[in-house]
Protein backbone atom coordinates (compact mmCIF):
# COMPACT_ATOMS: atom_id res chain seq x y z
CA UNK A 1 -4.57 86.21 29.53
CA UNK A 2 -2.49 87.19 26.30
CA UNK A 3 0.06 89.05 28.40
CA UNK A 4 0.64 85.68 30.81
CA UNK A 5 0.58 83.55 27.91
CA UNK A 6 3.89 85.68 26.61
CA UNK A 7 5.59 86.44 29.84
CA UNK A 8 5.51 83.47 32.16
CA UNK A 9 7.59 80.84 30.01
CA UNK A 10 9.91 83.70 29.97
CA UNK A 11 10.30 84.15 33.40
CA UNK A 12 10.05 80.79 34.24
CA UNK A 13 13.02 80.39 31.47
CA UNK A 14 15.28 82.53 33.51
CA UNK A 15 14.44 81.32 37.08
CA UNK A 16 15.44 77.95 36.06
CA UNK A 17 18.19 79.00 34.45
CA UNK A 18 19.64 81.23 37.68
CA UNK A 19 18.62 77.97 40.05
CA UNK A 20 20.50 75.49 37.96
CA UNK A 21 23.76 77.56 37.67
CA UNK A 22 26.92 78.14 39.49
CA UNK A 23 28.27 80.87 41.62
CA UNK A 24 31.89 81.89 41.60
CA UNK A 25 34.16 85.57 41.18
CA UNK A 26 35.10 87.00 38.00
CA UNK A 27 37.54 90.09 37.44
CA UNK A 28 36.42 93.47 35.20
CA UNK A 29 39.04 93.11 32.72
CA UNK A 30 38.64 95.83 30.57
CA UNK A 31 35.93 97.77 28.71
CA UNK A 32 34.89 96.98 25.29
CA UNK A 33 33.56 99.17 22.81
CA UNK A 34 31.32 98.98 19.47
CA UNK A 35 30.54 101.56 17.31
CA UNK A 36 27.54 100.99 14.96
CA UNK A 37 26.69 104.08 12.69
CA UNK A 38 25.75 106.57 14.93
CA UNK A 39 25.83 104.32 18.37
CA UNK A 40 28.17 104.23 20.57
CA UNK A 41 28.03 100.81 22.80
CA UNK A 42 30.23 100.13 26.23
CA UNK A 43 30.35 97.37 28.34
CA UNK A 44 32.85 95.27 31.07
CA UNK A 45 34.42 92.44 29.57
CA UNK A 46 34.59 89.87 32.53
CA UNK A 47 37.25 87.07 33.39
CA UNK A 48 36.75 83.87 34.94
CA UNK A 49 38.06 80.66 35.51
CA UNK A 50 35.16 78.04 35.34
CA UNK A 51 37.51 74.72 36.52
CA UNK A 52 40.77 76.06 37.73
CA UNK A 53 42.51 75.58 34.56
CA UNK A 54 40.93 77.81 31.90
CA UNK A 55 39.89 81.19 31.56
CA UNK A 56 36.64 81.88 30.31
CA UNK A 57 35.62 85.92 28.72
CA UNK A 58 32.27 87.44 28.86
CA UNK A 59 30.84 91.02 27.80
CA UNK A 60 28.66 92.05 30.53
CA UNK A 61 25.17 94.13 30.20
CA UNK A 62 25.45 97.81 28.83
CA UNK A 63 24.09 99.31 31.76
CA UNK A 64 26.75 97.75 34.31
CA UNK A 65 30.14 99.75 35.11
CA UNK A 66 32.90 98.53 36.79
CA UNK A 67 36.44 99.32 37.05
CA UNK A 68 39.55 97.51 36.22
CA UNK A 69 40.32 94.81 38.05
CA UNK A 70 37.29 95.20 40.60
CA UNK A 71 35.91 91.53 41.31
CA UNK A 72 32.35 90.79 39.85
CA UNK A 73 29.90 87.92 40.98
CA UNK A 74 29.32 85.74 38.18
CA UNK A 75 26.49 83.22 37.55
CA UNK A 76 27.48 80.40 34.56
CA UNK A 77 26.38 77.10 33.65
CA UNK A 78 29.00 73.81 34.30
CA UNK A 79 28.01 72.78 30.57
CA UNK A 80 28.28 76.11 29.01
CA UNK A 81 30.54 78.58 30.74
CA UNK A 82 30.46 81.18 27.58
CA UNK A 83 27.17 81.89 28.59
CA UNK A 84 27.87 83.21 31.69
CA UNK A 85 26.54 86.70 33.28
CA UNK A 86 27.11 89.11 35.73
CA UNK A 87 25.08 88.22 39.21
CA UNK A 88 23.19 91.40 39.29
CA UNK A 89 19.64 92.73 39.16
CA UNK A 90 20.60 94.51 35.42
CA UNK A 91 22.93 91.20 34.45
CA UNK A 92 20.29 88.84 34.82
């Protein structure tokens, strides 16, 4: 009972949060690194325009790879298109 208690407002959390957003294209722009101590951290940082007129920059999960250029669905939210993510099983 514990265990639902902890994981359903979480998943119920993201479902509402993949239902109420917006679908459009992004582009791979390049790869980002960090370095902390003894970790080494890559991911894709993604490009997309959210109304036509701006461009909006996201780092995607650590466990996604694309290349250059290759276009990326992207899921964001019309108030808060910083917060976007990649539309994938690992992105979401």
């Amino acid at each position: 009972m514990l265990f639902l208690l902890m994981v359903v407002p979480i998943i119920a959390a993201k479902l509402y949060w993949v239902s109420s957003s917006s679908k459009t294209k992004g582009v791979m722009a390049f790869e980002g690194k960090e370095i902390s101590g003894q970790l080494r951290r890559t991911y894709a940082v993604i490009t997309f325009s959210a109304t036509g007129k701006d461009t909006v920059f996201f780092n995607s999960a650590d466990d996604e790879s694309f290349s250059p250029g290759q276009s990326v669905p992207v899921l964001y939210q019309r108030s808060r298109p910083t917060e976007a993510k990649v539309d994938t099983f690992t992105g979401l």
